[in-house]
C-alpha atoms as a PDB file:
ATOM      1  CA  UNK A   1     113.751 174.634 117.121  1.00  0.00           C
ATOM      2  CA  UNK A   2     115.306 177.115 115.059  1.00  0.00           C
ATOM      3  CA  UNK A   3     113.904 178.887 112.624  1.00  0.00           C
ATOM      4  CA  UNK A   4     115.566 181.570 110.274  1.00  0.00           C
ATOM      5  CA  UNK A   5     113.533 184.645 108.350  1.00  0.00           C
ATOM      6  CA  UNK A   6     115.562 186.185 105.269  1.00  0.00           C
ATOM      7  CA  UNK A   7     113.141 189.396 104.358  1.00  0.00           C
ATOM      8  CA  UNK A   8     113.616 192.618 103.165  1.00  0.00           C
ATOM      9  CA  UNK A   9     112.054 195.731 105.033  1.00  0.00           C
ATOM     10  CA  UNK A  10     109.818 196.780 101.914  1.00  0.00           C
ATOM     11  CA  UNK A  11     108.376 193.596 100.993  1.00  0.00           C
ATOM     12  CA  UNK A  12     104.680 193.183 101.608  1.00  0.00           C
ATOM     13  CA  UNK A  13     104.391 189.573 101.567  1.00  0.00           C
ATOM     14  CA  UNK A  14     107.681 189.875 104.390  1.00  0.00           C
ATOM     15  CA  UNK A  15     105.711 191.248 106.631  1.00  0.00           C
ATOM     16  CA  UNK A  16     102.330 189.502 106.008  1.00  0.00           C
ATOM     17  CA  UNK A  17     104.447 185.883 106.055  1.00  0.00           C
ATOM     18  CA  UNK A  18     106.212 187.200 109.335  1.00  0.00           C
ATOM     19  CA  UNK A  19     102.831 187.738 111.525  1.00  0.00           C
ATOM     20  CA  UNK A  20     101.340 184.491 109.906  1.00  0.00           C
ATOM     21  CA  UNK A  21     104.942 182.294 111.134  1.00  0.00           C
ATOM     22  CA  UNK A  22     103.688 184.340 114.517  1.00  0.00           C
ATOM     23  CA  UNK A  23     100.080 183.248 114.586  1.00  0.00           C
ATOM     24  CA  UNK A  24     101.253 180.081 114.161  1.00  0.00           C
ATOM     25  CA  UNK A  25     103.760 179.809 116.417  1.00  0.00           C
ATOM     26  CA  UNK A  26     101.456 181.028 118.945  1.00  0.00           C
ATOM     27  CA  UNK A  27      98.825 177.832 118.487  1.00  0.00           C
ATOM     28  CA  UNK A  28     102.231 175.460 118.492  1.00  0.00           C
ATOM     29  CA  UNK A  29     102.391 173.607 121.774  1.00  0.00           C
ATOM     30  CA  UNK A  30     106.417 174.231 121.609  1.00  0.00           C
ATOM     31  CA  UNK A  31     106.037 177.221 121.276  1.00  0.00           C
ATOM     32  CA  UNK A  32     108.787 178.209 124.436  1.00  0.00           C
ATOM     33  CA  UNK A  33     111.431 175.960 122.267  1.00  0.00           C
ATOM     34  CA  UNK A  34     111.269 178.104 119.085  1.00  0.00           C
ATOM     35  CA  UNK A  35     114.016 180.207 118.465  1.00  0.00           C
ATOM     36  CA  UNK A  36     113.377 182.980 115.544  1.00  0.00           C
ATOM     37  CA  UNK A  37     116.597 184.749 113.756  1.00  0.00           C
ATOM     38  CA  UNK A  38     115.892 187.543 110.783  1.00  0.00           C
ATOM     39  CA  UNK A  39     118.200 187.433 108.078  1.00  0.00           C
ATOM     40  CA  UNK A  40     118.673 189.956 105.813  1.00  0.00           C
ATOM     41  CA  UNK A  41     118.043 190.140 102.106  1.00  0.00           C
ATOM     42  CA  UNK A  42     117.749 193.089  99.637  1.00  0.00           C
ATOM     43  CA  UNK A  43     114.984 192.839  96.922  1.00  0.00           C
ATOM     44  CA  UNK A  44     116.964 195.884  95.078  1.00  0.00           C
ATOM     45  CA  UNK A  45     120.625 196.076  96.518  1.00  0.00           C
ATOM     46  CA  UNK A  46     121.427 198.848  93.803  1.00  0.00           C
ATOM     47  CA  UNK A  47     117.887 200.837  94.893  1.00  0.00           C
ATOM     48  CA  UNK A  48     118.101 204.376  94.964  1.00  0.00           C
ATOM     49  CA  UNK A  49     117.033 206.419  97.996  1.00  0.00           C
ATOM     50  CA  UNK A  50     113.213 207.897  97.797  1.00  0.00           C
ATOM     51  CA  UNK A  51     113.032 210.408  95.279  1.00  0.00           C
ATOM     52  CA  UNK A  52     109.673 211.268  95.689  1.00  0.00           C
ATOM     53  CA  UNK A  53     108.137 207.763  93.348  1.00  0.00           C
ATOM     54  CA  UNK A  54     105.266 206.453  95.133  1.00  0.00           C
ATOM     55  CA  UNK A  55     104.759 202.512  95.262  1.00  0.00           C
ATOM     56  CA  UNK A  56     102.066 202.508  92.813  1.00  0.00           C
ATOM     57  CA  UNK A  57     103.863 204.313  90.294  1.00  0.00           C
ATOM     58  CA  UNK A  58     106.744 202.497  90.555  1.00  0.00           C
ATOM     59  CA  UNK A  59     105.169 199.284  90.224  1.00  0.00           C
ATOM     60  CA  UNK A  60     103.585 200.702  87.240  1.00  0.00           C
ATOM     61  CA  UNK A  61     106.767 201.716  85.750  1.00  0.00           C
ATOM     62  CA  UNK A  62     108.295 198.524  86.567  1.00  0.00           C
ATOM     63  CA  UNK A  63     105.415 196.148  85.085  1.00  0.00           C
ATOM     64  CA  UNK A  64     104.936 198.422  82.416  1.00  0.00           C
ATOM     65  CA  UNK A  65     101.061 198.845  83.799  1.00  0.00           C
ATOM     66  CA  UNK A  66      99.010 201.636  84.315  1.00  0.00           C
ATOM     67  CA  UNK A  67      98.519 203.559  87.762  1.00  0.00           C
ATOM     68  CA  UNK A  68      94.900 201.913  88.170  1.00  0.00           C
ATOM     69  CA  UNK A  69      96.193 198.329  87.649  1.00  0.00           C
ATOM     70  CA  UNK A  70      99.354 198.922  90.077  1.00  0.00           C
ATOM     71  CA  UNK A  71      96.875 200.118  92.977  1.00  0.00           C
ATOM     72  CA  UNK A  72      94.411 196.936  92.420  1.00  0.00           C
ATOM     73  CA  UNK A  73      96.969 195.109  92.840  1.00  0.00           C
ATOM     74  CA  UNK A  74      98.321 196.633  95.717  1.00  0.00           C
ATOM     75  CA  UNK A  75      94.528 196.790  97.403  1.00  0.00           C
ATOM     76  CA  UNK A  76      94.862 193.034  96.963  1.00  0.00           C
ATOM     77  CA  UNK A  77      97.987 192.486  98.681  1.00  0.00           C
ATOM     78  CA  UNK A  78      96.195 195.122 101.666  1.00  0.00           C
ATOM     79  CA  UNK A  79      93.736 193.100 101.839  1.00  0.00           C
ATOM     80  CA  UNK A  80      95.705 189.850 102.391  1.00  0.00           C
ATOM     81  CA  UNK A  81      97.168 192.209 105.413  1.00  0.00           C
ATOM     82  CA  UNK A  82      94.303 193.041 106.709  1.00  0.00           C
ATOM     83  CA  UNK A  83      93.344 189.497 107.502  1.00  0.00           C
ATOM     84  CA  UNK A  84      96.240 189.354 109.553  1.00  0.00           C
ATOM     85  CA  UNK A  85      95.869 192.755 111.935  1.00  0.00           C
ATOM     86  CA  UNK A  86      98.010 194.888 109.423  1.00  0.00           C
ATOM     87  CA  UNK A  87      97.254 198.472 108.135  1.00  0.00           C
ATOM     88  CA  UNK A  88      99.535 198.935 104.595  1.00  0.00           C
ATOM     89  CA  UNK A  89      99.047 202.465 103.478  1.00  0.00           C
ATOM     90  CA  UNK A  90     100.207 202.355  99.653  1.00  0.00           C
ATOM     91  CA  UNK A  91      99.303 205.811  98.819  1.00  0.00           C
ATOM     92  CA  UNK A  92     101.740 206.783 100.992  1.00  0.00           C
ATOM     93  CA  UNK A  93     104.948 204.770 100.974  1.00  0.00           C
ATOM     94  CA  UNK A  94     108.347 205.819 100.250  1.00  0.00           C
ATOM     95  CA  UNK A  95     110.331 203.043  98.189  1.00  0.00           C
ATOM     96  CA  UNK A  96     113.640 203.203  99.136  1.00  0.00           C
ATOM     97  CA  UNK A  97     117.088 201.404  99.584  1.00  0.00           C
ATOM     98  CA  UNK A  98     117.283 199.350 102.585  1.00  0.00           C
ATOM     99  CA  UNK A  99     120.564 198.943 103.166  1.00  0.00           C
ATOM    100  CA  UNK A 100     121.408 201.004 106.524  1.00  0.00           C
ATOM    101  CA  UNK A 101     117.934 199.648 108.094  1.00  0.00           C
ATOM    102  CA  UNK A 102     119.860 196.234 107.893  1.00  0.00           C
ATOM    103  CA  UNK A 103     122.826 197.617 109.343  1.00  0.00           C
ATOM    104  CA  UNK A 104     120.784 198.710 112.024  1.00  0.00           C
ATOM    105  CA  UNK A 105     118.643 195.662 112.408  1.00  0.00           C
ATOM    106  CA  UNK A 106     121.977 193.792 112.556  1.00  0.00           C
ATOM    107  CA  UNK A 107     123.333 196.038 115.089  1.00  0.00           C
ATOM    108  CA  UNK A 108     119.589 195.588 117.587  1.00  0.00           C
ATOM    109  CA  UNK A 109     120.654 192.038 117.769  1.00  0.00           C
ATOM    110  CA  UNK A 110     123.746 192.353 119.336  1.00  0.00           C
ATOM    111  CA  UNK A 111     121.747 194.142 122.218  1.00  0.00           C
ATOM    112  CA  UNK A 112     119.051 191.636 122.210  1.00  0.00           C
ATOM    113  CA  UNK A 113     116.646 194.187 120.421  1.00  0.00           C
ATOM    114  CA  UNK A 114     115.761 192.516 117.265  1.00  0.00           C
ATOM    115  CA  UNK A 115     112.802 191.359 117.585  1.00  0.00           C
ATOM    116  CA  UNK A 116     111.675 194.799 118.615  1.00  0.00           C
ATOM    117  CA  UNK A 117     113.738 196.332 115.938  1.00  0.00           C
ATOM    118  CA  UNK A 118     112.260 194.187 112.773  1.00  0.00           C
ATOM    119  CA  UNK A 119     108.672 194.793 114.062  1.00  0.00           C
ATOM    120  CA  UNK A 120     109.168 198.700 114.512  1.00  0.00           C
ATOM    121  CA  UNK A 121     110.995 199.149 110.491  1.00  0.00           C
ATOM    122  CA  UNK A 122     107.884 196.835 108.795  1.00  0.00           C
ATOM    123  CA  UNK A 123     105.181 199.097 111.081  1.00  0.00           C
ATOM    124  CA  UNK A 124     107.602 202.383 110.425  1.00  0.00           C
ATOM    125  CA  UNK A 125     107.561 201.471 106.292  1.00  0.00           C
ATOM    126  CA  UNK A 126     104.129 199.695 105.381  1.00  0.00           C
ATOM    127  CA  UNK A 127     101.949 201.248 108.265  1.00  0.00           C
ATOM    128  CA  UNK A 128     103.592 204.951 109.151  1.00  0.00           C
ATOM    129  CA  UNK A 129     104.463 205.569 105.727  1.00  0.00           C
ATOM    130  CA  UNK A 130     108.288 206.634 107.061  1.00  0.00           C
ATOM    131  CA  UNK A 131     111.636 206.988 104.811  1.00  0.00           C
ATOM    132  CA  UNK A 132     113.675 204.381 106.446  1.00  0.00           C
ATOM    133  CA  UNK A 133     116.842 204.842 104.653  1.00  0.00           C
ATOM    134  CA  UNK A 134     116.400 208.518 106.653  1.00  0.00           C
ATOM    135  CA  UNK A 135     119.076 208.324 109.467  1.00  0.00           C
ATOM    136  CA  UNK A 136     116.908 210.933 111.483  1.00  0.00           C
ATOM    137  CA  UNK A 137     113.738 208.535 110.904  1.00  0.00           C
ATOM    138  CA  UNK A 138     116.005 205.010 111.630  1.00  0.00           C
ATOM    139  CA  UNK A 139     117.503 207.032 115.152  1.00  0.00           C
ATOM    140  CA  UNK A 140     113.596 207.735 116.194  1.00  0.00           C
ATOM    141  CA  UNK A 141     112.635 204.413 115.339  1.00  0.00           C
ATOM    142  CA  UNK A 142     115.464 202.701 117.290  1.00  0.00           C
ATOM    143  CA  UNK A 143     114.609 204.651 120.240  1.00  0.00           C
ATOM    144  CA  UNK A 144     110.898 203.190 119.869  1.00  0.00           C
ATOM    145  CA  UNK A 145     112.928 200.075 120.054  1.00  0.00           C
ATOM    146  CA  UNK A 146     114.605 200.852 122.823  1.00  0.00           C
ATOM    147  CA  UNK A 147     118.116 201.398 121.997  1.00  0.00           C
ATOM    148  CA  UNK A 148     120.176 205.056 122.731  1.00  0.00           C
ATOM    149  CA  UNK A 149     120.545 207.615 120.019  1.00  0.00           C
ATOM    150  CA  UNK A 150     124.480 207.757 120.237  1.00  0.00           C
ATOM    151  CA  UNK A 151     124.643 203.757 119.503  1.00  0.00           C
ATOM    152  CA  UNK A 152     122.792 204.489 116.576  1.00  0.00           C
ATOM    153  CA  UNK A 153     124.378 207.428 115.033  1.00  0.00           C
ATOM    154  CA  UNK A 154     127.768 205.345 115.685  1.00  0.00           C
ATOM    155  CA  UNK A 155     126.300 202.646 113.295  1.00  0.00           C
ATOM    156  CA  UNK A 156     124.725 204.698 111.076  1.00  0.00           C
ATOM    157  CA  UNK A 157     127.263 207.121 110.703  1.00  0.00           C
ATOM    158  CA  UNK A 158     129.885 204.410 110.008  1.00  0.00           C
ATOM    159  CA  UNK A 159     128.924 202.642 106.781  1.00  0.00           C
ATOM    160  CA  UNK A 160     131.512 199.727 107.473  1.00  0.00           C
ATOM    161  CA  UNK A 161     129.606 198.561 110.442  1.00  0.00           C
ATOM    162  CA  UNK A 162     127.616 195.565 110.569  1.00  0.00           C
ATOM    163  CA  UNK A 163     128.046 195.612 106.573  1.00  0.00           C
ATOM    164  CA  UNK A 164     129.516 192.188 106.575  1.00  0.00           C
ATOM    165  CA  UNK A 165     126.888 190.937 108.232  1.00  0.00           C
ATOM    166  CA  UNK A 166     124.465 192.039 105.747  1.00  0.00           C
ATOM    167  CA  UNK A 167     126.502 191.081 102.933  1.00  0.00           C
ATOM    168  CA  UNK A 168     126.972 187.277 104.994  1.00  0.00           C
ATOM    169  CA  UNK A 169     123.468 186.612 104.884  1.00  0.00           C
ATOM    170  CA  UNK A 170     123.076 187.738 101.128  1.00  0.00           C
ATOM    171  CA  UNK A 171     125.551 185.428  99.887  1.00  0.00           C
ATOM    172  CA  UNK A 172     124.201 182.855 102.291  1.00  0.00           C
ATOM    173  CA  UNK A 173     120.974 183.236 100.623  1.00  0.00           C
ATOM    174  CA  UNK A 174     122.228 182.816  97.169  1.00  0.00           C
ATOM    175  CA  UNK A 175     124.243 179.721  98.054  1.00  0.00           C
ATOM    176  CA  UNK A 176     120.802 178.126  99.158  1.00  0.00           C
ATOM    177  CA  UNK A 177     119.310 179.694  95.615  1.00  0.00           C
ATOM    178  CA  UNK A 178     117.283 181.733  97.358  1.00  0.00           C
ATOM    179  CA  UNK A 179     115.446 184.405  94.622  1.00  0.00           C
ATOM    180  CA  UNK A 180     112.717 185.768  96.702  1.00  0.00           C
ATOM    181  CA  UNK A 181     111.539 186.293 100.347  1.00  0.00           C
ATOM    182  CA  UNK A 182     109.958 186.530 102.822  1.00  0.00           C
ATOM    183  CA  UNK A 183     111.900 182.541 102.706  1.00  0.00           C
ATOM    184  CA  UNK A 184     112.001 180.497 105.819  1.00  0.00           C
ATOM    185  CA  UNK A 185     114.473 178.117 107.109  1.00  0.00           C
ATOM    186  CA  UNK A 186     113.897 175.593 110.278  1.00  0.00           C
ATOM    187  CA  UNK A 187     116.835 173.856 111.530  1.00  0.00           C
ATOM    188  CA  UNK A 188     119.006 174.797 108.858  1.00  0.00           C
ATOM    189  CA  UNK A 189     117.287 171.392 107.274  1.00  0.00           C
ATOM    190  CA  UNK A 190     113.338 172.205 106.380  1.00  0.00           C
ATOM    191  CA  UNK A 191     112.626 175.355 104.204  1.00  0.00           C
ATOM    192  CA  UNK A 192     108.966 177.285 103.501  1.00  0.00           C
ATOM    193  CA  UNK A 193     109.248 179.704 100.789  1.00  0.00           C
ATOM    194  CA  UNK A 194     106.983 182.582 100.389  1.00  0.00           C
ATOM    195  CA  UNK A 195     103.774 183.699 102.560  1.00  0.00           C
ATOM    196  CA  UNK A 196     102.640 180.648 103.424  1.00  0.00           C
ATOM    197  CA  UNK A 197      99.052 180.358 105.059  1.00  0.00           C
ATOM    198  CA  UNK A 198      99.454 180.178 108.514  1.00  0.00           C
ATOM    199  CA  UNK A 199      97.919 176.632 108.787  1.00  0.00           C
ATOM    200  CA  UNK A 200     101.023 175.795 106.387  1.00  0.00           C
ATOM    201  CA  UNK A 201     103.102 177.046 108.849  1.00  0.00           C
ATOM    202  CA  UNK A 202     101.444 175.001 111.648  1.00  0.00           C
ATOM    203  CA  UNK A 203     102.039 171.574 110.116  1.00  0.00           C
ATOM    204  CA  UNK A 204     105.343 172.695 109.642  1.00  0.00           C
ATOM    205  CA  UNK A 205     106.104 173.590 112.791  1.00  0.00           C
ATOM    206  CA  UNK A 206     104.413 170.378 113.883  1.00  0.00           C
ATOM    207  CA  UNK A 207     105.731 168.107 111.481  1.00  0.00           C
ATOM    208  CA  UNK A 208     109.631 169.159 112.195  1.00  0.00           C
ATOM    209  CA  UNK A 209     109.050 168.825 115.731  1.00  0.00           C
ATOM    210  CA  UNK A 210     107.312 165.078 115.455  1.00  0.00           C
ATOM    211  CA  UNK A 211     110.577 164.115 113.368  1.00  0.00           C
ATOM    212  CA  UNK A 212     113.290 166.215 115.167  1.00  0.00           C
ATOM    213  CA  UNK A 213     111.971 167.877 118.606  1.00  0.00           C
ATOM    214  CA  UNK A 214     111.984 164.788 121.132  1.00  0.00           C
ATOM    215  CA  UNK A 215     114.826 162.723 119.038  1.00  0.00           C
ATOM    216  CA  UNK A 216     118.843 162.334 120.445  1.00  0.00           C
ATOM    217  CA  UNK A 217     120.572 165.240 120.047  1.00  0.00           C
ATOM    218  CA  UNK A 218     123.254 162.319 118.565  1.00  0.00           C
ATOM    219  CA  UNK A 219     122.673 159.256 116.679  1.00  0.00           C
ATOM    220  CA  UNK A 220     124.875 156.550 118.482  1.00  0.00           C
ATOM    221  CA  UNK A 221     126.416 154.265 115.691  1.00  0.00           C
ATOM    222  CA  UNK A 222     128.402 152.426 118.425  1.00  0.00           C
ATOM    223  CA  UNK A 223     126.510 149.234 117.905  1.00  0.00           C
ATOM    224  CA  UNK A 224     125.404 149.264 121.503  1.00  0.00           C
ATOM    225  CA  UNK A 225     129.036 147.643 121.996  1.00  0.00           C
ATOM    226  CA  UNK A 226     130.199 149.070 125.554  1.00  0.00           C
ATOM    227  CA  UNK A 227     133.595 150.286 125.268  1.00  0.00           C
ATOM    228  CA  UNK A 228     136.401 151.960 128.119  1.00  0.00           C
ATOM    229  CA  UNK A 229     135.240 155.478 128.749  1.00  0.00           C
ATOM    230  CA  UNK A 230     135.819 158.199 131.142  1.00  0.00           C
ATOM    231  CA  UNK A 231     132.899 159.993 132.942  1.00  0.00           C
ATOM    232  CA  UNK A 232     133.483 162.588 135.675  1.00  0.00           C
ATOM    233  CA  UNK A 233     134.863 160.803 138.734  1.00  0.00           C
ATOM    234  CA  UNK A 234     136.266 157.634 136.974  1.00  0.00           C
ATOM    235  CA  UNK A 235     137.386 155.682 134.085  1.00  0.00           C
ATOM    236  CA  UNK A 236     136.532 151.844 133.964  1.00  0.00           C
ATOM    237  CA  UNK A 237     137.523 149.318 131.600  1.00  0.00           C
ATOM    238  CA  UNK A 238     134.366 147.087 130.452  1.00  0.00           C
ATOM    239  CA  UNK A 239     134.268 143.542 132.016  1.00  0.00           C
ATOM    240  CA  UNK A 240     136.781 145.056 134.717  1.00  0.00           C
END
């Protein structure tokens, strides 16, 4: 089973939806025969880099509320995090373009580090309060993930690479009519949108494997009419 995250590294309800899909995945008897991909999506793609905003003003600015409100509401989404093991420090968040820590998330793939590399940019944004559009800050936190410096200044430093990729999963995204993450995709056939409770996830993860995990790979349409074939040793004509 197969199932495909589009998120964006500085939204909440990403990261809260991505431990929940976790929690649940860890109660799912299958749980060795799911496969999770992260896909990238940019709530702002023409954000500017931190310019010294906080989050709650700039949700105040954007809502056209005051500071007060923005923080309430902000203290509610903490507290959703909370209930899954996650520390979001508001007062101190940089809002910031995301582009290059997608580049970079792309790029921990290829060396079988994105797992580690998603986890670390969430925890680096909503919990450590770091710039991650700051090439110094993305090389430290790709070393927490285990990749070399020098492979990361070669990415970073290079804004062609792993660009496409980015841009490949964006216009994937829209083709599906996807307007908001975190937005969840299981076989490329069964989709959960938002930060679903993790019970949601559950049943979903149940459900899809009751209709798809133990079925043929195939459907055979043959008619269960036998018909000449070759297998590995031989060829034989039926009735021969």
């Amino acid at each position: 089973m197969k199932i495909e995250v589009w998120s964006d590294f500085v939204c909440p309800f990403c990261y809260i939806g991505k431990r929940r899909l976790e929690e649940a995945i860890a109660q799912f008897p299958g749980k060795d025969q799911v496969e999770v991909e992260f896909k990238s999506f940019e709530l702002d793609p023409n954000a500017q880099t931190y310019s010294g905003t906080g989050i709650n003003e700039a949700l105040a600015k954007k809502y056209g509320m005051s500071i007060e409100e923005a923080k309430r509401a902000n203290e509610g989404i903490g507290s959703q995090a909370a209930e899954v093991g996650l520390t979001f420090n508001f007062d101190e968040m940089k809002p910031t373009n995301t582009f290059d820590a997608h580049r970079l998330a792309k790029f921990a793939a290829t060396v079988g580090k994105e797992k580690e590399m998603t986890e670390k940019l969430l925890a680096s944004y909503f919990t450590e309060s770091k710039l991650i559009s700051d090439h110094d800050v993305l090389v430290e936190i790709a070393q927490t993930a285990g990749i070399e410096k020098e492979e990361t200044l070669a990415v970073l430093n290079d804004s062609t690479k792993y660009a496409n990729d980015v841009r490949i999963d964006e216009a994937l995204a829209q083709q599906m009519g996807v307007t908001g993450v975190p937005f969840f995709v299981i076989n490329q056939k069964y989709s959960i949108s938002g930060a679903q409770p993790t019970e949601t996830f559950r049943r979903a993860l149940q459900q899809v494997w009751e209709e798809e995990g133990n079925a043929p790979k195939l459907q055979d349409l043959s008619g269960g009419n036998t018909a000449a074939a070759c297998t590995d040793d031989n060829c034989e004509i039926p009735g021969k």
